[in-house]
C-alpha atoms as a PDB file:
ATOM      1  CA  UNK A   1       0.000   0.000   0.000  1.00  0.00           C
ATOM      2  CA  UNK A   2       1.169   3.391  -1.106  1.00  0.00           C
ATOM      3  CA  UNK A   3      -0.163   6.613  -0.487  1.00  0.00           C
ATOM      4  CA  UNK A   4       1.068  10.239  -0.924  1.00  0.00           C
ATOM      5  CA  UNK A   5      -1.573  12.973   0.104  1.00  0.00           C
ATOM      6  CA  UNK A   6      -1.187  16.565  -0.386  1.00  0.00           C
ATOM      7  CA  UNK A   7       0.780  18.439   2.871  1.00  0.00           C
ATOM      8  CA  UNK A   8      -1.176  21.329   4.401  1.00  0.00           C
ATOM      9  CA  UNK A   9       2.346  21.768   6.876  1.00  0.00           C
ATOM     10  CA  UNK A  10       2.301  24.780   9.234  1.00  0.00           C
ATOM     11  CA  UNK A  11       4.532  27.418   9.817  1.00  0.00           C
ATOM     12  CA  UNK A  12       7.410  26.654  12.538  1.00  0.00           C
ATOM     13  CA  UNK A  13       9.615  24.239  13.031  1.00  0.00           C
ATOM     14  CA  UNK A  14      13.276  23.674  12.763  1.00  0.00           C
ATOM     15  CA  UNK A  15      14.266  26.427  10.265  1.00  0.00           C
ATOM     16  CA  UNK A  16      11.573  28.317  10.570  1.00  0.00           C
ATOM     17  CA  UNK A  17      10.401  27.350   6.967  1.00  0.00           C
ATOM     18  CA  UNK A  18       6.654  26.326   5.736  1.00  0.00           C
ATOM     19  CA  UNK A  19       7.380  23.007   3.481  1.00  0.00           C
ATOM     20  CA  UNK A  20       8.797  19.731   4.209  1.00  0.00           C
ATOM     21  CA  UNK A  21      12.351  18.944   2.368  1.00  0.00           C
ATOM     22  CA  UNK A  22      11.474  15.804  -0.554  1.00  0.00           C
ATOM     23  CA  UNK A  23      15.170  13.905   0.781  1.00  0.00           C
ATOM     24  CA  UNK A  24      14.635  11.598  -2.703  1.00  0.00           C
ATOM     25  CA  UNK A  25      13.292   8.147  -2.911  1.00  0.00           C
ATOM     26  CA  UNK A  26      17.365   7.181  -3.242  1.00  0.00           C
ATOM     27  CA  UNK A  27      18.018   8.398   0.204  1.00  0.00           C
ATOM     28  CA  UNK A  28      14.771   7.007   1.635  1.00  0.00           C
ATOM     29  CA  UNK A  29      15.062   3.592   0.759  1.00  0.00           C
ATOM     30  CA  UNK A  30      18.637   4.037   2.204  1.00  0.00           C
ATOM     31  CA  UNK A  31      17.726   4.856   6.149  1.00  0.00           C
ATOM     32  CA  UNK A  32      14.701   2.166   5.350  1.00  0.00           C
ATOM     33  CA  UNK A  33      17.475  -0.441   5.160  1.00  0.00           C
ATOM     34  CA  UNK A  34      19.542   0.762   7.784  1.00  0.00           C
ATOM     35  CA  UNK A  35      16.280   1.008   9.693  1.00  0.00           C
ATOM     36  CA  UNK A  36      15.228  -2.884   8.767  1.00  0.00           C
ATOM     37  CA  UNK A  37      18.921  -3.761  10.115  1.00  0.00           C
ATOM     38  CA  UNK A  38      18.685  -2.495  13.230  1.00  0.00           C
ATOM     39  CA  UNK A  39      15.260  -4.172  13.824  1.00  0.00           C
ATOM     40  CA  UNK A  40      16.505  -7.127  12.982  1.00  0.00           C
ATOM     41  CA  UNK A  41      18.846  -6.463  15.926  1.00  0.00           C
ATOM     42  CA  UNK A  42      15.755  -5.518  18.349  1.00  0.00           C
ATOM     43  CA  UNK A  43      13.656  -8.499  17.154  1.00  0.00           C
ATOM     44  CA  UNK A  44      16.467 -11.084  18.295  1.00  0.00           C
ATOM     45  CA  UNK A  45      16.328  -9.561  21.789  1.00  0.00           C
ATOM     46  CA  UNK A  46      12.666 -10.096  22.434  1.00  0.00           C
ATOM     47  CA  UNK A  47      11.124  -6.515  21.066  1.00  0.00           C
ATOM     48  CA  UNK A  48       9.141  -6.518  18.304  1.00  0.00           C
ATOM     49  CA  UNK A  49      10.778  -5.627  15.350  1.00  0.00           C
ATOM     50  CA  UNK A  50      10.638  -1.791  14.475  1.00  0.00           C
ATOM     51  CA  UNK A  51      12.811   1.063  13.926  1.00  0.00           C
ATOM     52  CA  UNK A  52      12.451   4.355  13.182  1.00  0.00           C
ATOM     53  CA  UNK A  53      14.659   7.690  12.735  1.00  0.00           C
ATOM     54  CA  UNK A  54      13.830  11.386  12.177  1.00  0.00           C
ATOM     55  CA  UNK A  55      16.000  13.134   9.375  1.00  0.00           C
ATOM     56  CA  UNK A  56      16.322  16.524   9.338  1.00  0.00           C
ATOM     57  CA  UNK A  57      15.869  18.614   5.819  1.00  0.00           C
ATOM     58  CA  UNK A  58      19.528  17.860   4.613  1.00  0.00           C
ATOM     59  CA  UNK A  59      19.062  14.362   5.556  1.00  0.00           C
ATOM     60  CA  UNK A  60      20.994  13.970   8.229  1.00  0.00           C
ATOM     61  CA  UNK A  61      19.433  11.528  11.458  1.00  0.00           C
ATOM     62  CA  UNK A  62      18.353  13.946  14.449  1.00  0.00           C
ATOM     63  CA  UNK A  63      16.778  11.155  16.242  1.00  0.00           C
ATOM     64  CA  UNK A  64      16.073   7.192  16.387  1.00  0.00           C
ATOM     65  CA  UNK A  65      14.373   5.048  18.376  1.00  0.00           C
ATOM     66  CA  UNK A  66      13.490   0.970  18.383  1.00  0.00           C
ATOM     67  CA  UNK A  67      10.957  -0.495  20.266  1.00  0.00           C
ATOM     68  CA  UNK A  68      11.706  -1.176  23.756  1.00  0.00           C
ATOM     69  CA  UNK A  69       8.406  -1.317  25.485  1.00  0.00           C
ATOM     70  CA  UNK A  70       9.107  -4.629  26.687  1.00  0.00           C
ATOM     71  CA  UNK A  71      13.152  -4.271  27.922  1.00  0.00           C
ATOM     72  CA  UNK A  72      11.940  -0.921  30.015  1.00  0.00           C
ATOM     73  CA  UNK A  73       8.202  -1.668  30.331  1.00  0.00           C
ATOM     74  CA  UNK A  74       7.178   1.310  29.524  1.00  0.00           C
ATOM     75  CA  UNK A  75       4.121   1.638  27.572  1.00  0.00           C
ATOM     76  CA  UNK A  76       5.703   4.212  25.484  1.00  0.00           C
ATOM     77  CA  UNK A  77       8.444   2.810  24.530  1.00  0.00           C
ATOM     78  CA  UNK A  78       7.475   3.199  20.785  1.00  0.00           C
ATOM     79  CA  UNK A  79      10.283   3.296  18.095  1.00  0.00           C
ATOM     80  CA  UNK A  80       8.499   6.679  16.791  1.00  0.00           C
ATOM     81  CA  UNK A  81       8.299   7.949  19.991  1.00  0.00           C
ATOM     82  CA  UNK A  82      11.891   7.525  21.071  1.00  0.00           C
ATOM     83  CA  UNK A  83      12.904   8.744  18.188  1.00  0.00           C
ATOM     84  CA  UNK A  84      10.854  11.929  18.593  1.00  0.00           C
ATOM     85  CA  UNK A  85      11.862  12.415  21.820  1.00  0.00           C
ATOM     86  CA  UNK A  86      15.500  12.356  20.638  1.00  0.00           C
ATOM     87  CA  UNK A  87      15.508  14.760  17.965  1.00  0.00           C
ATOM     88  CA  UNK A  88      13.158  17.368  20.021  1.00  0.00           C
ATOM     89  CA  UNK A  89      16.083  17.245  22.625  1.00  0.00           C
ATOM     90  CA  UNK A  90      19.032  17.928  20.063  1.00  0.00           C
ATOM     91  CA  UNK A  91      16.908  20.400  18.143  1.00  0.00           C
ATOM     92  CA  UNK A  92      15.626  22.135  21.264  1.00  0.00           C
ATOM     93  CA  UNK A  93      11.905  22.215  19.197  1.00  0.00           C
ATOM     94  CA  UNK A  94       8.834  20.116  19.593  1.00  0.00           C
ATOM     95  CA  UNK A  95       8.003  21.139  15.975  1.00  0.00           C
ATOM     96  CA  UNK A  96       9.190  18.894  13.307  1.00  0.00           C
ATOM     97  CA  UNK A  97       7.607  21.026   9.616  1.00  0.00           C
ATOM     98  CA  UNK A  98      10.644  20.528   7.580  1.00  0.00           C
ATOM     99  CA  UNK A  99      11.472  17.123   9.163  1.00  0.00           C
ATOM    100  CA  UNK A 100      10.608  13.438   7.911  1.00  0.00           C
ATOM    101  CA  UNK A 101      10.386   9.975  10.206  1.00  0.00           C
ATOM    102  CA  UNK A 102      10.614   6.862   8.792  1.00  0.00           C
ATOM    103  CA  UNK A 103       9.986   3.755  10.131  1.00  0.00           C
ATOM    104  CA  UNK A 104       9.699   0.506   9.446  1.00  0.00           C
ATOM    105  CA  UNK A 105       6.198  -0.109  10.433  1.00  0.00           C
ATOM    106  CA  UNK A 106       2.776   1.888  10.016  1.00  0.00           C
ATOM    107  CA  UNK A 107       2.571   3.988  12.887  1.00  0.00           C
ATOM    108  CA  UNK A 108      -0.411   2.684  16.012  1.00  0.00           C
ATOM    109  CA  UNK A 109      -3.020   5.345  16.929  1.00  0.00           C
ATOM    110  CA  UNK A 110      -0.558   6.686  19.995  1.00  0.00           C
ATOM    111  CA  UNK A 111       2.502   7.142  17.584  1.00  0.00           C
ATOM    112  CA  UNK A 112       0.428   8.637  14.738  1.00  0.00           C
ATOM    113  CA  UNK A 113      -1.652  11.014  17.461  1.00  0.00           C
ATOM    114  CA  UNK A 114       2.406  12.148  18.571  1.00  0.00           C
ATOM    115  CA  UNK A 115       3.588  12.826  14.777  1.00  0.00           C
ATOM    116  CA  UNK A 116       0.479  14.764  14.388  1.00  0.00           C
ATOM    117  CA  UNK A 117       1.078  16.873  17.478  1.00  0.00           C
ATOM    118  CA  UNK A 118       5.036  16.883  16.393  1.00  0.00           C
ATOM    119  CA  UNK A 119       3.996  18.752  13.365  1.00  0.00           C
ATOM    120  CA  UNK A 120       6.070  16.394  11.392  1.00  0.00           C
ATOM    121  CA  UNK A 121       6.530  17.129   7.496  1.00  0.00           C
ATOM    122  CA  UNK A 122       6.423  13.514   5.809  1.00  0.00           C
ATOM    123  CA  UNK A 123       5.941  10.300   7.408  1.00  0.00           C
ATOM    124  CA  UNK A 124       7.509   7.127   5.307  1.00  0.00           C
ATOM    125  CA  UNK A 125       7.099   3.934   6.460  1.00  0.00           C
ATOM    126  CA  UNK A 126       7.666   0.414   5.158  1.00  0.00           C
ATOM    127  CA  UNK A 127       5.260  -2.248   6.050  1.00  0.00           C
ATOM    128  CA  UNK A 128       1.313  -1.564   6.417  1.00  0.00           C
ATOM    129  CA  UNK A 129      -0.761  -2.289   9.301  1.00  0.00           C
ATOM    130  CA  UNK A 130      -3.951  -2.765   8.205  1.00  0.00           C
ATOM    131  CA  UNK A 131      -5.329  -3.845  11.846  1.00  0.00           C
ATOM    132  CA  UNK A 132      -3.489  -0.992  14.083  1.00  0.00           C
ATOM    133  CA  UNK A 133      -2.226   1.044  11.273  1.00  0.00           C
ATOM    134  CA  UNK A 134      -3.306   4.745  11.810  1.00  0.00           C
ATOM    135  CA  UNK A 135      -2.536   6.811   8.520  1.00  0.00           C
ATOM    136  CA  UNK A 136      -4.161   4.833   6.422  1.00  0.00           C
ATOM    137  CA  UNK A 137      -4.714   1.268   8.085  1.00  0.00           C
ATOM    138  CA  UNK A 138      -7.762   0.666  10.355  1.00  0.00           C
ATOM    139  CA  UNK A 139      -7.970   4.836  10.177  1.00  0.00           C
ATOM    140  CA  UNK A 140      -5.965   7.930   9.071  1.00  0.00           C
ATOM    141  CA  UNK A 141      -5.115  10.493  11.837  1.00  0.00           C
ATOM    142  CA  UNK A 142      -3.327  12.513   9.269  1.00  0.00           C
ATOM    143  CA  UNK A 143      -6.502  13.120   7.742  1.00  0.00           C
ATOM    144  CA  UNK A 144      -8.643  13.253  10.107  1.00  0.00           C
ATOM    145  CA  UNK A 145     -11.110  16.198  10.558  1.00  0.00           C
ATOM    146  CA  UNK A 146      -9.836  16.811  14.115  1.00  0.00           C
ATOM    147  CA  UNK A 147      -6.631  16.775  12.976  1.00  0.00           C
ATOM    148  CA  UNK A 148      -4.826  20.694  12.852  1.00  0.00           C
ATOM    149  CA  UNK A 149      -2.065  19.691  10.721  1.00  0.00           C
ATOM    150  CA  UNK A 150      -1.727  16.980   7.697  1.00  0.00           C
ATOM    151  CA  UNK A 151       1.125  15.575   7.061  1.00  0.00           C
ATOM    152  CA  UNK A 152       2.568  13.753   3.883  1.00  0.00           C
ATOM    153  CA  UNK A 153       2.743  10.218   4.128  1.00  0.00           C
ATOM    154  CA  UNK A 154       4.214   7.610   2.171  1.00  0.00           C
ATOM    155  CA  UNK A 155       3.508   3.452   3.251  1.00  0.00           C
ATOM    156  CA  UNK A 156       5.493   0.518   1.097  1.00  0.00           C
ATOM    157  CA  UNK A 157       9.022   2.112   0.879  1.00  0.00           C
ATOM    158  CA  UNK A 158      10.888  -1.333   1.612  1.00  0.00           C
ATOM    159  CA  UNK A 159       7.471  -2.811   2.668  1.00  0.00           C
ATOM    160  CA  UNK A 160       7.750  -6.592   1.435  1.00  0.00           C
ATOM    161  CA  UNK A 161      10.905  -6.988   3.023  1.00  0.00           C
ATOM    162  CA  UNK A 162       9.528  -5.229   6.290  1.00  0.00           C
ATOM    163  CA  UNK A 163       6.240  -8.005   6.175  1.00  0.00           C
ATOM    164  CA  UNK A 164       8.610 -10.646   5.447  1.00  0.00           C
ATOM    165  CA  UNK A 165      10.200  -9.623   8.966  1.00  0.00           C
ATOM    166  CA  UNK A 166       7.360  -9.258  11.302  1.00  0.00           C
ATOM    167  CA  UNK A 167       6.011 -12.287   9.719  1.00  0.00           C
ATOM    168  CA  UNK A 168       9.060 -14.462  10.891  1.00  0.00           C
ATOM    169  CA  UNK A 169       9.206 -12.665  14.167  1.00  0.00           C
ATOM    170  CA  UNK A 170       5.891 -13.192  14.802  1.00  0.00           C
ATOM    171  CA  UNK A 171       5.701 -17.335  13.453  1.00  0.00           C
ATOM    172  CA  UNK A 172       8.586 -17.486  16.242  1.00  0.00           C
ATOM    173  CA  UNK A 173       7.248 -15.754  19.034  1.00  0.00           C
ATOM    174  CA  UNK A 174       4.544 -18.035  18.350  1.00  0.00           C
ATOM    175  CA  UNK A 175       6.665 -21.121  18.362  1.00  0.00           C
ATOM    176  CA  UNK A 176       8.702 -19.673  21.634  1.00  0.00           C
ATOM    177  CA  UNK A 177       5.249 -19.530  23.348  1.00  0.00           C
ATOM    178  CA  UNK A 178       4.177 -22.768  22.263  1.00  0.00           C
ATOM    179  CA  UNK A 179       7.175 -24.681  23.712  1.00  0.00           C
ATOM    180  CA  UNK A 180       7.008 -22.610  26.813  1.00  0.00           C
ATOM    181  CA  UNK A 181       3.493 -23.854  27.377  1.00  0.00           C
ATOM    182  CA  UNK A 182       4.549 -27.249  26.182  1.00  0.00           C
ATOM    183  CA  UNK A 183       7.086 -26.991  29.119  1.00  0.00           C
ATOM    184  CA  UNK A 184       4.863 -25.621  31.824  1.00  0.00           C
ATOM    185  CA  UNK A 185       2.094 -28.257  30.843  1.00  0.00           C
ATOM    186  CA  UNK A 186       4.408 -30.827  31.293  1.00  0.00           C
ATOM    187  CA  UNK A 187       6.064 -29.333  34.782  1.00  0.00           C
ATOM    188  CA  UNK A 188       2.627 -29.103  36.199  1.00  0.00           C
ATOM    189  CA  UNK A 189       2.212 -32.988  35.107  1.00  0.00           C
ATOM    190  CA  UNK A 190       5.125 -33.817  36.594  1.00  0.00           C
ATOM    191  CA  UNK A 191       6.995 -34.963  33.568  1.00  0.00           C
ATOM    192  CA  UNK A 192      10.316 -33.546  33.030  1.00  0.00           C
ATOM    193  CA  UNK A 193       9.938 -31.315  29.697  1.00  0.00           C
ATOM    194  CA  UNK A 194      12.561 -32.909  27.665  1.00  0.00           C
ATOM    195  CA  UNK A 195      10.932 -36.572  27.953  1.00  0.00           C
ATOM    196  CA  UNK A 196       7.254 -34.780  27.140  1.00  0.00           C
ATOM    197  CA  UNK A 197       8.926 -33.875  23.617  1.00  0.00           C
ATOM    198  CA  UNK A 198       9.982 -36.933  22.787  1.00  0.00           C
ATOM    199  CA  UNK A 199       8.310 -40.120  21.469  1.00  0.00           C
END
């Protein structure tokens, strides 16, 4: 899924300027692999697999984040939002009109709600989320009629790799859980868990 709407972006910002910076579909699908790399990297240590960074106009990162609600349980601990919270530190701004995030994932309702606050420019992101997704999956806070600023926003940029990802993450998650229940079932029966798997 791809989709590209117009930008309605407000004054303010890093710069001071009124339009978001176009960094080039070259450069995008650039920080989209680095991005799928380094979730790679957060999906081996238990996370789910996401990643995100905020580029300023030139390009350069001001900010990432991966998820780490789980390490830190924290309920926040959204890639997006880490990221945000990043850049807004080393920019000394909350308002993000000339900047883009990517990530490597379609943003949840709570991340989306944040870039909408953050004023962000353009929002790129990989793989969709049609059950969660909020700019464009189950519902589009970018265009919503509450919304007071629209940003652009750009899903598929590296998305069949991204699936691919979260799709083996996910199958072994599953497959983790499943032994562990295996193991518990067969604790509880008093059967050591390595003779339950066998025969």
């Amino acid at each position: 899924m791809a989709r590209n709407p117009s930008s309605a972006v407000q004054p303010g910002g890093p710069g001071g300027a009124t339009t978001t910076a176009q960094l080039g579909e070259a450069t995008e699908r650039l920080w989209m692999a680095r991005l799928l790399r380094r979730a790679e990297c957060v999906g081996a240590s238990g996370e789910i697999p996401v990643a995100a960074a905020v580029l300023d106009p030139q390009g350069r990162c001001v900010g990432w984040g991966s998820n780490r609600r789980h390490r830190l349980q924290d309920p926040l601990g959204h890639a997006e939002l880490v990221a945000l919270g990043q850049a807004a530190r080393l920019l000394g701004d909350w308002r993000f009109n000339r900047c883009t995030l990517l990530v490597t994932l379609e943003p949840c309702p709570m991340c989306a709600g944040a870039l909408v606050q953050a004023r962000m420019g353009r929002v790129v992101y990989a793989a969709a989320d049609p059950k969660r997704g909020a700019l464009g999956g189950c519902l589009d806070l970018a265009m919503h009629p509450s919304a007071h600023h629209h940003m652009q926003v750009l899903g598929g940029v590296e998305g069949q790799a991204a699936q691919h990802q979260l799709e083996r993450w996910f199958r072994g998650r599953r497959e983790t859980l499943r032994q562990q229940r295996q193991a518990a079932s067969a604790t509880r029966a008093g059967t050591p868990a390595a003779l339950s798997q066998t025969g």
